[in-house]
C-alpha atoms as a PDB file:
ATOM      1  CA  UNK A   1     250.763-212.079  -4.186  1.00  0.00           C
ATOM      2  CA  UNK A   2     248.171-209.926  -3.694  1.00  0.00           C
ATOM      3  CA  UNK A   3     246.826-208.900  -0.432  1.00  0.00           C
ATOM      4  CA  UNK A   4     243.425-209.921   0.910  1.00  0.00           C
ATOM      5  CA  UNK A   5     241.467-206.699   2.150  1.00  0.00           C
ATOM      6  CA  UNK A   6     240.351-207.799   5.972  1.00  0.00           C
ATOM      7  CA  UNK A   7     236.695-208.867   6.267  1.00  0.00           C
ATOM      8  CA  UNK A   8     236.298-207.077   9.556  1.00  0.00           C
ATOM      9  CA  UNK A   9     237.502-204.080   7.861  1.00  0.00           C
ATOM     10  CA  UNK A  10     235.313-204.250   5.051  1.00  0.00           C
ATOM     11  CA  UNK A  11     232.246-204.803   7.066  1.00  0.00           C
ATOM     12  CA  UNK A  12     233.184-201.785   8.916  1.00  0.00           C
ATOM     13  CA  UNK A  13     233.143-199.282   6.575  1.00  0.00           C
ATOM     14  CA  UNK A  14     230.187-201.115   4.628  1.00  0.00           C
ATOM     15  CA  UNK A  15     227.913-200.642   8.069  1.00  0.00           C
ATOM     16  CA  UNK A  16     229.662-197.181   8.760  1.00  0.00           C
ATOM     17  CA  UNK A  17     228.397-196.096   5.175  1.00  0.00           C
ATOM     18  CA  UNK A  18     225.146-197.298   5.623  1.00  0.00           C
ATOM     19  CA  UNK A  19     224.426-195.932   8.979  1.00  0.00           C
ATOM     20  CA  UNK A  20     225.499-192.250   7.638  1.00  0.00           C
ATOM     21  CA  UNK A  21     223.086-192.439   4.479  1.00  0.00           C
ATOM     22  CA  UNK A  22     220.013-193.935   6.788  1.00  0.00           C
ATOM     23  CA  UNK A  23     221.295-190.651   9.007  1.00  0.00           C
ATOM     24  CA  UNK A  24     221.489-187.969   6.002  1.00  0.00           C
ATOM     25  CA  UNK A  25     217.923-189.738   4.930  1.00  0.00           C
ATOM     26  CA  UNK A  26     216.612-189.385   8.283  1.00  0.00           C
ATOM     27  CA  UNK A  27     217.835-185.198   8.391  1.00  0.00           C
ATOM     28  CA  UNK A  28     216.114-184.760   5.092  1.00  0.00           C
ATOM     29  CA  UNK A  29     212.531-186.075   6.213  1.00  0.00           C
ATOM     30  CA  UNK A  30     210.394-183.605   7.030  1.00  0.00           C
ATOM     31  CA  UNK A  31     210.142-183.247  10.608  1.00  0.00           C
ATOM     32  CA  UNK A  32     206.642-182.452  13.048  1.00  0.00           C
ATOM     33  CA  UNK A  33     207.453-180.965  16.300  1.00  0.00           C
ATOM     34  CA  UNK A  34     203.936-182.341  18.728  1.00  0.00           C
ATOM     35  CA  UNK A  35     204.003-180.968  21.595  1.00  0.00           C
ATOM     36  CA  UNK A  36     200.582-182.737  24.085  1.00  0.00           C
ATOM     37  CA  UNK A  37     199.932-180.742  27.189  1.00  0.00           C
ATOM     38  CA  UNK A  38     198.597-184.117  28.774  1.00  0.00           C
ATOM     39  CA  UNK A  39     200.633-187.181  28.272  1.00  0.00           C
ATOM     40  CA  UNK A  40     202.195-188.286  24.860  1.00  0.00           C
ATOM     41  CA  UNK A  41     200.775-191.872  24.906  1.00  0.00           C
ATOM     42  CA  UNK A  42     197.059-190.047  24.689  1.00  0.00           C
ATOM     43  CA  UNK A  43     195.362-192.569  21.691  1.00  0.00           C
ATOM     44  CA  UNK A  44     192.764-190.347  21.010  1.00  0.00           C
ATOM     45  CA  UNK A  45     195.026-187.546  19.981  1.00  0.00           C
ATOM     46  CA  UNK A  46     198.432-188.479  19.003  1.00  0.00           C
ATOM     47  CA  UNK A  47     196.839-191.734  17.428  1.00  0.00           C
ATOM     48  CA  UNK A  48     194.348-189.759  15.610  1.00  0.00           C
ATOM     49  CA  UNK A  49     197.148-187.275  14.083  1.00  0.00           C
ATOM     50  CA  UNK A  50     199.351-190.281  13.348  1.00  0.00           C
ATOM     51  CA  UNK A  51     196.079-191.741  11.630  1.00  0.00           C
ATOM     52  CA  UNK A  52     195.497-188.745   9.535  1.00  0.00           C
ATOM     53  CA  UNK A  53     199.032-188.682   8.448  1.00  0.00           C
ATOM     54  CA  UNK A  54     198.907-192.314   7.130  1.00  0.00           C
ATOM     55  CA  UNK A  55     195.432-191.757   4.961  1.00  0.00           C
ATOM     56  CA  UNK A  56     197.463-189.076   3.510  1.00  0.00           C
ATOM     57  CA  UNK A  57     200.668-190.991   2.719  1.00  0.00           C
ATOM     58  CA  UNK A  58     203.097-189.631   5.433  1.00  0.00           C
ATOM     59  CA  UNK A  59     204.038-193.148   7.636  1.00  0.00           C
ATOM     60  CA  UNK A  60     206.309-192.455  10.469  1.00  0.00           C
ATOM     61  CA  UNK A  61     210.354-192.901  10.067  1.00  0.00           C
ATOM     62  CA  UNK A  62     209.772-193.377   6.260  1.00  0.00           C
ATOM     63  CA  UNK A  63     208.609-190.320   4.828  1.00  0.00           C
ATOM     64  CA  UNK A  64     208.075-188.049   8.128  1.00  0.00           C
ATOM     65  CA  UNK A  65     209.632-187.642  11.400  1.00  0.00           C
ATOM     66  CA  UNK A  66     207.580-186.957  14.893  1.00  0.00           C
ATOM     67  CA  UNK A  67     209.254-185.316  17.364  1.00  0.00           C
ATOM     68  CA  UNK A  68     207.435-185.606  21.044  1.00  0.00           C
ATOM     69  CA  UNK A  69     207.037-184.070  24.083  1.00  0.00           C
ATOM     70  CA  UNK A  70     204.770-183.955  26.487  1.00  0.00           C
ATOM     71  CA  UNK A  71     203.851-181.378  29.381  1.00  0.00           C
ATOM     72  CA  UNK A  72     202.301-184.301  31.680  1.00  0.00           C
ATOM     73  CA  UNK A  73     199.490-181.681  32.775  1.00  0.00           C
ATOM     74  CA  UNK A  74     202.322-179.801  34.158  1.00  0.00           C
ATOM     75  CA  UNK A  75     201.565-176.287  32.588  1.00  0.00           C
ATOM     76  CA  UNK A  76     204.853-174.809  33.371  1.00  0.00           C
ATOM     77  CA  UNK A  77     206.751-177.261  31.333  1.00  0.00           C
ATOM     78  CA  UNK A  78     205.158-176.202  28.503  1.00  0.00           C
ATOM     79  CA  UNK A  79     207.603-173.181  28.146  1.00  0.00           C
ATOM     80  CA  UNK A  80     210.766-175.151  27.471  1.00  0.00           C
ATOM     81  CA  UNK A  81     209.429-178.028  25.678  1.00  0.00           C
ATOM     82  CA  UNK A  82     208.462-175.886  23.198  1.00  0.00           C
ATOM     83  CA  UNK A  83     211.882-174.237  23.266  1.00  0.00           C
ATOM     84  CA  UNK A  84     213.381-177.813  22.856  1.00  0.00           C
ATOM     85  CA  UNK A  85     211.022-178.529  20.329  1.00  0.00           C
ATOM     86  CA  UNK A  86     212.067-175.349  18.601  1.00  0.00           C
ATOM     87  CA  UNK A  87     215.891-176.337  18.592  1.00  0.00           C
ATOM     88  CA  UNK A  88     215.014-179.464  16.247  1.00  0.00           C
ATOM     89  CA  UNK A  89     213.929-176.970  13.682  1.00  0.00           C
ATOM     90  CA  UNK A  90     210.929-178.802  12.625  1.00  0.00           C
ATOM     91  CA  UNK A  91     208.824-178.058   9.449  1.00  0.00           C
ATOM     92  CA  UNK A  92     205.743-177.626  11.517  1.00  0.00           C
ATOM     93  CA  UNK A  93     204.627-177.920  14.950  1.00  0.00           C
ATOM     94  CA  UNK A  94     201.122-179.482  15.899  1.00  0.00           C
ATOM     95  CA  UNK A  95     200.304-178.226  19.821  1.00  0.00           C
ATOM     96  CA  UNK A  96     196.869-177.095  21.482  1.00  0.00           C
ATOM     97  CA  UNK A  97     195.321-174.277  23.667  1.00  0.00           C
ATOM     98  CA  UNK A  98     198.761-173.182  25.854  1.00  0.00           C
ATOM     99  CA  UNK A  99     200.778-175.063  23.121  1.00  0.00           C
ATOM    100  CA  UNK A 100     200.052-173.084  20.275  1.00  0.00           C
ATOM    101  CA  UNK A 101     200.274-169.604  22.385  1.00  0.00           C
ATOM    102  CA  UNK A 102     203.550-170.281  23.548  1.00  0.00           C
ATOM    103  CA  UNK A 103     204.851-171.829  20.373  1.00  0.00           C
ATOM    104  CA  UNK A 104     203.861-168.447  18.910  1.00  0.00           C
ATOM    105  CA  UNK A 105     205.704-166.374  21.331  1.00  0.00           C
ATOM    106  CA  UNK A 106     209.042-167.978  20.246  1.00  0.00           C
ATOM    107  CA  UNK A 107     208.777-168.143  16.578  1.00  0.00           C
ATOM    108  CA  UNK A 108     207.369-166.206  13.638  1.00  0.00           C
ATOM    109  CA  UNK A 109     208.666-168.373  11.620  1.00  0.00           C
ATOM    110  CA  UNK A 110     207.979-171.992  11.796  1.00  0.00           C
ATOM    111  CA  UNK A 111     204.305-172.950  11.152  1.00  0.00           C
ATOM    112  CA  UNK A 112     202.048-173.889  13.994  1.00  0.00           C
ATOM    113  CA  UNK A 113     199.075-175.817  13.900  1.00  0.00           C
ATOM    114  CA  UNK A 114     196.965-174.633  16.893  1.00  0.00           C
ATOM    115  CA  UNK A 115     194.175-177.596  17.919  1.00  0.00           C
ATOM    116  CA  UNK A 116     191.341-176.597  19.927  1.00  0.00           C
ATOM    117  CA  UNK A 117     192.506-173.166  21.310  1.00  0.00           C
ATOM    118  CA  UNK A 118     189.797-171.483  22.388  1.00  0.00           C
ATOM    119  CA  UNK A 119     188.881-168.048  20.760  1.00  0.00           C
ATOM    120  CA  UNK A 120     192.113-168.070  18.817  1.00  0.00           C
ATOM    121  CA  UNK A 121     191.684-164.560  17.552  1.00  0.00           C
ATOM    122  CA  UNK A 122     190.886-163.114  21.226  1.00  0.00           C
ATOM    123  CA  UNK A 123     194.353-164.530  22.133  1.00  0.00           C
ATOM    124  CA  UNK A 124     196.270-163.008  19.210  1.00  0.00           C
ATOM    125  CA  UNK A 125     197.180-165.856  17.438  1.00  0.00           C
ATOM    126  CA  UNK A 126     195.747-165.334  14.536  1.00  0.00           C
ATOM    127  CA  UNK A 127     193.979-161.820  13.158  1.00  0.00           C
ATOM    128  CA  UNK A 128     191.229-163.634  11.441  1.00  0.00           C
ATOM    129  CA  UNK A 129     189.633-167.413  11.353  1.00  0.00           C
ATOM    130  CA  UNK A 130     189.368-166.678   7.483  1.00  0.00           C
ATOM    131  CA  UNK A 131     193.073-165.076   6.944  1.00  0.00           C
ATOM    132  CA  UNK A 132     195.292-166.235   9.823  1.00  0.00           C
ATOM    133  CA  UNK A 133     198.036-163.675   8.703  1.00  0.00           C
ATOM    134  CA  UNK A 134     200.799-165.039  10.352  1.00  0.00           C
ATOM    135  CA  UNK A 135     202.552-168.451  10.835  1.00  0.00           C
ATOM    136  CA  UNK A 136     199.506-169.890  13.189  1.00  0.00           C
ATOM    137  CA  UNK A 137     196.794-171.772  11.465  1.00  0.00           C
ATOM    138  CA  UNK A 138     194.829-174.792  12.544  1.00  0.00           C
ATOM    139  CA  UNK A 139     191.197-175.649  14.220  1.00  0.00           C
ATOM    140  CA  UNK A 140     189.795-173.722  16.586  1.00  0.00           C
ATOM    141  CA  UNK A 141     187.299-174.926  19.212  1.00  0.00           C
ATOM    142  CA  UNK A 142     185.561-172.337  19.745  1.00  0.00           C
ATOM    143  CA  UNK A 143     181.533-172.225  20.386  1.00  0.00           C
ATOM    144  CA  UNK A 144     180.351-170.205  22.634  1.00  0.00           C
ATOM    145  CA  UNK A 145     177.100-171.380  22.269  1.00  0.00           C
ATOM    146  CA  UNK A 146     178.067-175.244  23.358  1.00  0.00           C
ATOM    147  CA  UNK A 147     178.399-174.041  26.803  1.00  0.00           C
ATOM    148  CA  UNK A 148     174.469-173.139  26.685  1.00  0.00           C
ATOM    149  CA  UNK A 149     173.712-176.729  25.099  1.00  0.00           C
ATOM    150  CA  UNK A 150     175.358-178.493  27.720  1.00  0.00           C
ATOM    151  CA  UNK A 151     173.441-176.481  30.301  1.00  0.00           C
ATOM    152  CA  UNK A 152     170.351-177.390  28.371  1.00  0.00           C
ATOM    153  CA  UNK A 153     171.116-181.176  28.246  1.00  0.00           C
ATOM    154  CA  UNK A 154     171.836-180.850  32.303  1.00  0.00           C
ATOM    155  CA  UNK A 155     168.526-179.889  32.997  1.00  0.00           C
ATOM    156  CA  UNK A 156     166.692-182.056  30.167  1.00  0.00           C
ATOM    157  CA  UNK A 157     168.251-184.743  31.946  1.00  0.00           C
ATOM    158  CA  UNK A 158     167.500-183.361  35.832  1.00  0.00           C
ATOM    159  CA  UNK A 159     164.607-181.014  35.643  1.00  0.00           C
ATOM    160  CA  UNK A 160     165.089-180.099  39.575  1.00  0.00           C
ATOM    161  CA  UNK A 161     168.606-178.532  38.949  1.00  0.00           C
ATOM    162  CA  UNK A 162     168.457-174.761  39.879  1.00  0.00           C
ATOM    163  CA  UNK A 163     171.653-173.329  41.111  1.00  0.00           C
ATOM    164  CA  UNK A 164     174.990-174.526  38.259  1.00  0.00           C
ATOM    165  CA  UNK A 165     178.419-173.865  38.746  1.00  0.00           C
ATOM    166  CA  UNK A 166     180.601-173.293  36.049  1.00  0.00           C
ATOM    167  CA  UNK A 167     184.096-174.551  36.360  1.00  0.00           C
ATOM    168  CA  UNK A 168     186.536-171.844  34.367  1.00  0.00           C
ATOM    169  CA  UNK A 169     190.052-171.092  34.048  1.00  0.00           C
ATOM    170  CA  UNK A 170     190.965-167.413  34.617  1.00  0.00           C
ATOM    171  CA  UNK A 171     193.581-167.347  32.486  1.00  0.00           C
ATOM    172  CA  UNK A 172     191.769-168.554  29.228  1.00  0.00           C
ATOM    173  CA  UNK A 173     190.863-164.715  27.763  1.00  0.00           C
ATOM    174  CA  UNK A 174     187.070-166.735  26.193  1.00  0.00           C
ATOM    175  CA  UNK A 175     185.970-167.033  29.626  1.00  0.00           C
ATOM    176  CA  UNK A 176     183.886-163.695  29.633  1.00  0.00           C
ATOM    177  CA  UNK A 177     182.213-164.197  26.408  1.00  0.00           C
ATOM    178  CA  UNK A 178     181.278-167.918  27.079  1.00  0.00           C
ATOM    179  CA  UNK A 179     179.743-167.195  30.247  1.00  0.00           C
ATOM    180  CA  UNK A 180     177.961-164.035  28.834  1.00  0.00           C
ATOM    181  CA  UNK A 181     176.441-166.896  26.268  1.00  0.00           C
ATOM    182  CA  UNK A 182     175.655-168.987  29.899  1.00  0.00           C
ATOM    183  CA  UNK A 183     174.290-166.550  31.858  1.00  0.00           C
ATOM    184  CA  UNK A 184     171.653-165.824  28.472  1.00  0.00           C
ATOM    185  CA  UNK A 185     170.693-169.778  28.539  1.00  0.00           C
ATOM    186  CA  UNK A 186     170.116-170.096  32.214  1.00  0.00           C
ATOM    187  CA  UNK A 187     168.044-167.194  32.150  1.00  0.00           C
ATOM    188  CA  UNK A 188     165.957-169.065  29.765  1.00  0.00           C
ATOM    189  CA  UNK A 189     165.865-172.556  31.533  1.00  0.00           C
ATOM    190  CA  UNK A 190     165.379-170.908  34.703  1.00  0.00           C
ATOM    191  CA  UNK A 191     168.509-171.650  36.065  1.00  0.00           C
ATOM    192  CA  UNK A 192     171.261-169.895  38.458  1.00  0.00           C
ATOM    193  CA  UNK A 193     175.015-170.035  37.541  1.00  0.00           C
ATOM    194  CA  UNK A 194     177.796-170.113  40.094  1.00  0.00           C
ATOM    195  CA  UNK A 195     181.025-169.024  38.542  1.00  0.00           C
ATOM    196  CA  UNK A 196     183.973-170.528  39.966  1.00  0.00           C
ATOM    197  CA  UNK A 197     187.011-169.822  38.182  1.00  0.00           C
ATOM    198  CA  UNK A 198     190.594-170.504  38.995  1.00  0.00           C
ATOM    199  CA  UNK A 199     194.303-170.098  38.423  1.00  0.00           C
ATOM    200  CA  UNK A 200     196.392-173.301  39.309  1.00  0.00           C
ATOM    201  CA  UNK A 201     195.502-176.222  40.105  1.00  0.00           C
ATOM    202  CA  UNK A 202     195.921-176.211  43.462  1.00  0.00           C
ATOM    203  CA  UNK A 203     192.830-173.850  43.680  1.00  0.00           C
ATOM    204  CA  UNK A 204     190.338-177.002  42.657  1.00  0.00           C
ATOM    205  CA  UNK A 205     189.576-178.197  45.866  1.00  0.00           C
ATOM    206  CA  UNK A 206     188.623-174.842  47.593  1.00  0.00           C
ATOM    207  CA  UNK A 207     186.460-174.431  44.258  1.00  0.00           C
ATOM    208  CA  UNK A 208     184.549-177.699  45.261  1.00  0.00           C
ATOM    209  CA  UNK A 209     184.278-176.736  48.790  1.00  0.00           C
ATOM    210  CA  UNK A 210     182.847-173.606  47.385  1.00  0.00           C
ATOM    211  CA  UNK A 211     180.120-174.948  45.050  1.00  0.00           C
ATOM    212  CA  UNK A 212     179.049-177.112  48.556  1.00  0.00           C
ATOM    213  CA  UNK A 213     179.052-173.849  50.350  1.00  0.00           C
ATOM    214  CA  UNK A 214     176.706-172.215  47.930  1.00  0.00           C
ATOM    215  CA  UNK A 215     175.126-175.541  47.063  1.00  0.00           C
ATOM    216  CA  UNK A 216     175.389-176.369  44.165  1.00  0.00           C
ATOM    217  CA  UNK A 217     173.709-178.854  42.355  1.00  0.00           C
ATOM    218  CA  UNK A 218     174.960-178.802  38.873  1.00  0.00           C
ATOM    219  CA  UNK A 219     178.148-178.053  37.043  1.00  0.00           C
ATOM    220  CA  UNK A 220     179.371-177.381  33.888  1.00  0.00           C
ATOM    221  CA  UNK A 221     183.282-177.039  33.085  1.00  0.00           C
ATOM    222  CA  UNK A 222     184.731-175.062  30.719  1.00  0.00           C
ATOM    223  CA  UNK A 223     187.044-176.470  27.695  1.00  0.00           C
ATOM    224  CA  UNK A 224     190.582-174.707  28.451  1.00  0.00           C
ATOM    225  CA  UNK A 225     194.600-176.398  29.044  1.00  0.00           C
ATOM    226  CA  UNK A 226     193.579-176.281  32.749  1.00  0.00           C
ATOM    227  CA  UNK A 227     190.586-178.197  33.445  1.00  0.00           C
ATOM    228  CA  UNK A 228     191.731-180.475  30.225  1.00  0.00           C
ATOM    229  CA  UNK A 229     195.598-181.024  31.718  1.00  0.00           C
ATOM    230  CA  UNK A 230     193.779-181.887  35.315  1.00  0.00           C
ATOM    231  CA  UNK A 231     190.663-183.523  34.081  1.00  0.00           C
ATOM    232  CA  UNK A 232     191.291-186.885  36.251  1.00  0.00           C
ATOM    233  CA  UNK A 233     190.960-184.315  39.087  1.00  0.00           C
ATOM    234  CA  UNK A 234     187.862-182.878  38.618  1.00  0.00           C
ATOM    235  CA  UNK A 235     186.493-186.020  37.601  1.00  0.00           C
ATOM    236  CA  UNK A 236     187.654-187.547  41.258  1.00  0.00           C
ATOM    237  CA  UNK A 237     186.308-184.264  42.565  1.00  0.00           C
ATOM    238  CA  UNK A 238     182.859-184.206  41.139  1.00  0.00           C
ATOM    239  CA  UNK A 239     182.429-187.811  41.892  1.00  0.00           C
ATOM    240  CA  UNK A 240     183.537-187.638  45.626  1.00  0.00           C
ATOM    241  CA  UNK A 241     180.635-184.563  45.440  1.00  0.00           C
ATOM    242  CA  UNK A 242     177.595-186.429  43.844  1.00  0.00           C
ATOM    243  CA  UNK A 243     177.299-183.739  41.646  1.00  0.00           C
ATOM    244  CA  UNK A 244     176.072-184.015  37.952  1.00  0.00           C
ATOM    245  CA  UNK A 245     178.432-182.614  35.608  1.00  0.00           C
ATOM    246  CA  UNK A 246     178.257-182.305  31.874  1.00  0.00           C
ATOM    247  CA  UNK A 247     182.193-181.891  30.455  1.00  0.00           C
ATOM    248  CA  UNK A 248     183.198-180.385  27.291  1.00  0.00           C
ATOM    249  CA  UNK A 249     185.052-183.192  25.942  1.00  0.00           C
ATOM    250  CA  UNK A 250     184.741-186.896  25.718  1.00  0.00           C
ATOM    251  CA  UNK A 251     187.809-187.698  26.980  1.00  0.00           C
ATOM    252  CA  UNK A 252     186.258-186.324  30.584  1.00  0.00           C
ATOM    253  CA  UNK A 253     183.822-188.933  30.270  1.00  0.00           C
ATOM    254  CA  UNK A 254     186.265-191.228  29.042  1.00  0.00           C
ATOM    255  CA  UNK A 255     187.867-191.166  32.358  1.00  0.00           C
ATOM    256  CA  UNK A 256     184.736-191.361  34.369  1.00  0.00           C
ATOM    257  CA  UNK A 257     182.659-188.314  33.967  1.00  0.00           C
ATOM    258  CA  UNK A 258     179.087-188.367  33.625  1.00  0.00           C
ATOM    259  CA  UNK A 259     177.965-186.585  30.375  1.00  0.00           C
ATOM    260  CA  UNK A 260     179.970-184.334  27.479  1.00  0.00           C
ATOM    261  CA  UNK A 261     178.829-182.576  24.838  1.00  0.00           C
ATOM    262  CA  UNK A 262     181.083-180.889  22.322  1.00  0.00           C
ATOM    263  CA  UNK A 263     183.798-181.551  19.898  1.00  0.00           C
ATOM    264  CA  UNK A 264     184.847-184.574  18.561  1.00  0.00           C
ATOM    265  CA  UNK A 265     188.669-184.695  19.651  1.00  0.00           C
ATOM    266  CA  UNK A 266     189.921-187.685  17.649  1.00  0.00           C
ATOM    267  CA  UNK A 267     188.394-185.845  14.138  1.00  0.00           C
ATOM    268  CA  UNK A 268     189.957-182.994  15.162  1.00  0.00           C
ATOM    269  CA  UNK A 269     193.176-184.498  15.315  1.00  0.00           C
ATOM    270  CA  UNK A 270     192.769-186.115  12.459  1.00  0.00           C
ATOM    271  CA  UNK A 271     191.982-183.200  10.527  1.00  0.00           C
ATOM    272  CA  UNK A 272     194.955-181.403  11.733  1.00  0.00           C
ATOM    273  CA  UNK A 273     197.100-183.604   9.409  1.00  0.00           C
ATOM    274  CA  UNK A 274     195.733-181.852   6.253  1.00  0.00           C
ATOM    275  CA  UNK A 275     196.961-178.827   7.904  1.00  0.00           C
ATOM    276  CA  UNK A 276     200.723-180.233   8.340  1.00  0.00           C
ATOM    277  CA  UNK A 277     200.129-181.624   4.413  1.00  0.00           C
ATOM    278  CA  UNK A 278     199.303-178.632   2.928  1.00  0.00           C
ATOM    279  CA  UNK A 279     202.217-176.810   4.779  1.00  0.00           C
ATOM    280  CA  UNK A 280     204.734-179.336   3.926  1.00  0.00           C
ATOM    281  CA  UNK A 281     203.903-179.215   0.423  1.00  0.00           C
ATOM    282  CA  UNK A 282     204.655-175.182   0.540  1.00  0.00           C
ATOM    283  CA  UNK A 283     201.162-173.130   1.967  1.00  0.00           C
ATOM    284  CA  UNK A 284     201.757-170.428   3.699  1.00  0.00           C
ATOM    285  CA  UNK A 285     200.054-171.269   7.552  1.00  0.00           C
ATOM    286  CA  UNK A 286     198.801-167.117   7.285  1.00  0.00           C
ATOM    287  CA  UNK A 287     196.585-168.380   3.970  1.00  0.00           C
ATOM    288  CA  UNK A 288     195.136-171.556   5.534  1.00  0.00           C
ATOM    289  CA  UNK A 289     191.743-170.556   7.297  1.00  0.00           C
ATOM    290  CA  UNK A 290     191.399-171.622  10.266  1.00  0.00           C
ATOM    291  CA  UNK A 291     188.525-174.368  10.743  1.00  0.00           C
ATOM    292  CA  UNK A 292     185.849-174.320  13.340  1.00  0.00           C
ATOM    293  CA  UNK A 293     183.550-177.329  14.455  1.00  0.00           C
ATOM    294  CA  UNK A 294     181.842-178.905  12.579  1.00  0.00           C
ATOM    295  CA  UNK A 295     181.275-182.389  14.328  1.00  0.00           C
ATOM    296  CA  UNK A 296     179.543-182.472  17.744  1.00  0.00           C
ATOM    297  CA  UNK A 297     179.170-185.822  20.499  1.00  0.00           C
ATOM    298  CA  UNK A 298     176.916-186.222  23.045  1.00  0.00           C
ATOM    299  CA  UNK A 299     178.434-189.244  25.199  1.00  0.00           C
ATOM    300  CA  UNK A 300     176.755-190.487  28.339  1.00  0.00           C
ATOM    301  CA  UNK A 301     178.715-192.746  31.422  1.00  0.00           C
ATOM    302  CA  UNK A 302     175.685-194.935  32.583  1.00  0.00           C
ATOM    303  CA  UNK A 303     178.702-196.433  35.489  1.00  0.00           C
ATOM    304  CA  UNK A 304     179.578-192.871  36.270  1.00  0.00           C
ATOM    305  CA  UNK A 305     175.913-192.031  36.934  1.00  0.00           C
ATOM    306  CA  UNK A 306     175.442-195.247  38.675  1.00  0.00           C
ATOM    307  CA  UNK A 307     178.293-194.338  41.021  1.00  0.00           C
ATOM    308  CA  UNK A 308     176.506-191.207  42.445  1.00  0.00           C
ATOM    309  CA  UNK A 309     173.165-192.508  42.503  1.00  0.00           C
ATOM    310  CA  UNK A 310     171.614-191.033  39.231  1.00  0.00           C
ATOM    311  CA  UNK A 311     169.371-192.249  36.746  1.00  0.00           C
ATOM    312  CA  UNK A 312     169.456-191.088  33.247  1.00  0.00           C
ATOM    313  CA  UNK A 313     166.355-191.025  31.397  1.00  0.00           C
ATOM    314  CA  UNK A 314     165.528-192.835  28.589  1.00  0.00           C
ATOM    315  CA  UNK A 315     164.493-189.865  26.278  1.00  0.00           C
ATOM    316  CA  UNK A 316     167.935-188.624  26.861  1.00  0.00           C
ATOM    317  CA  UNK A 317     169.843-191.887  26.809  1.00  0.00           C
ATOM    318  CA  UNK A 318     168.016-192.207  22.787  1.00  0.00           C
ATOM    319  CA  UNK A 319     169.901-188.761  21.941  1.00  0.00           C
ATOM    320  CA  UNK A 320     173.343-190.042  22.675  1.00  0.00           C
ATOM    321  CA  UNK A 321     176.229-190.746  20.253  1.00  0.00           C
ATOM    322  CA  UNK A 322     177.473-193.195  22.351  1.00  0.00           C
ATOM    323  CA  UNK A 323     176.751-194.725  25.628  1.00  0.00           C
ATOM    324  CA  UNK A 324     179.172-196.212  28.357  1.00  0.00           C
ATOM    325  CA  UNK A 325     177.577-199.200  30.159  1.00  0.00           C
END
């Protein structure tokens, strides 16, 4: 009589094979390492990227694998996530601003796609925006010039404003040539600025109690992983000040800020996934020009204006991209 092989037996090995081909498919799918300086749930960035990955075929657990981490504005963090993120071995990692430069201080080797790092030659990571050299590629958010726009839309929208401050990180090596580009604008629109730059983020509320020492009645704030990883914070700030601010990005406004002008962050993101394409498919990151701007916002907060007892005018409501009621 032959013997019966044992159903639980069976099933055993059947479910034991299975779950160690799903495991050597899993090891073979290419692999992004996203590393957000903010939190990981962001939609407007980590949705966008995810976004751009599915127009171009890539859908996530089938044919690509995103590993995440998040710095939860906690700058010092960044450091060993990207260490951690390193040990995966991805095919590519996707980071911005202190991302990308601390990425690039561990490896030489595994492609970066830098997002929104500000004067990404200044800082090394690349020796040119049209031949990138190395293993750092990406889209660079640098525009000197924006910082003069948004000082020009602040007094388009309140004439009276003489005396600006301009919120800046110290440790972001663009500072010098974006408020070179400032100081030239103000000049024009007959305007003072009041450079307040800072370190760690401890050093934001003495910078407010500055501006109100040297009354201020404007302010601009520079794009950089400071002011973007604490932007609830300067938001609360300027608000508990009654101060009219114009921000660099939308997410600023987003999170109750007045006005920004500058970059469109989602498209960005988006666009970073024809970066991670190209590189999976075999480009070199050191061939892959890096992109600049193309695609600018103006957003307005009508609520956040409301809340400090400003009025924006209709001439500058019409030139809005999109208005917050």
């Amino acid at each position: 009589m032959t013997k019966s092989f044992p159903i639980w037996l069976l099933t055993t090995f059947l479910l034991t094979t299975v779950s160690n081909v799903e495991a050597q498919n899993l090891k073979k799918l290419p692999k992004i390492g996203y590393l957000s300086l903010a939190s990981a749930a962001s939609p407007q960035r980590l949705g966008a990227l995810r976004k751009g990955l599915r127009e171009l075929g890539y859908i996530e657990g089938q044919n690509i694998i995103i590993e995440i981490r998040a710095a939860e504005a906690k700058l010092d963090r960044v450091p060993n996530l990207i260490a951690e993120l390193i040990s995966l071995k991805p095919d590519v990692i996707v980071t911005a601003g202190g991302g990308a430069q601390a990425a690039a201080q561990f490896t030489k080797t595994i492609p970066i796609v830098a997002l929104g790092t500000s004067d990404i030659v200044a800082r090394g990571l690349v020796a040119s925006l049209a031949s990138p050299g190395g293993n750092v590629t990406g889209l660079s958010a640098f525009s000197p010039e924006l910082t003069g726009k948004r000082l020009e839309l602040l007094k388009e929208t309140f004439p009276k404003i003489s005396r600006v401050a301009y919120l800046f990180d110290f440790g972001d090596p663009s500072h010098t040539s974006t408020l070179k580009e400032l100081q030239s604008a103000a000049e024009v629109l007959g305007a003072t600025i009041q450079p307040r730059g800072v370190r760690h983020p401890d050093e934001f509320g003495q910078a407010f109690l500055d501006m109100g020492r040297e009354r201020s009645d404007g302010l601009l704030t520079a794009a950089g992983g400071l002011n973007n990883a604490h932007r609830k914070r300067i938001v609360d700030l300027v608000t508990k000040a009654r101060i009219p601010a114009v921000y660099p990005l939308e997410e600023f406004v987003d999170g109750g800020g007045m006005m920004s002008y500058g970059i469109s962050v989602p498209e960005m993101y988006r666009r970073a996934a024809v970066y991670v394409d190209k590189i999976l498919k075999g480009a070199k990151p050191g061939d892959l020009p890096v992109e600049q701007p193309t695609k600018f916002e103006f957003i307005i907060n009508l609520k956040a204006a409301k809340q400090i007892g400003l009025t924006i005018p209709p001439n500058v409501l019409a030139r809005a991209d999109r208005v917050i009621r």
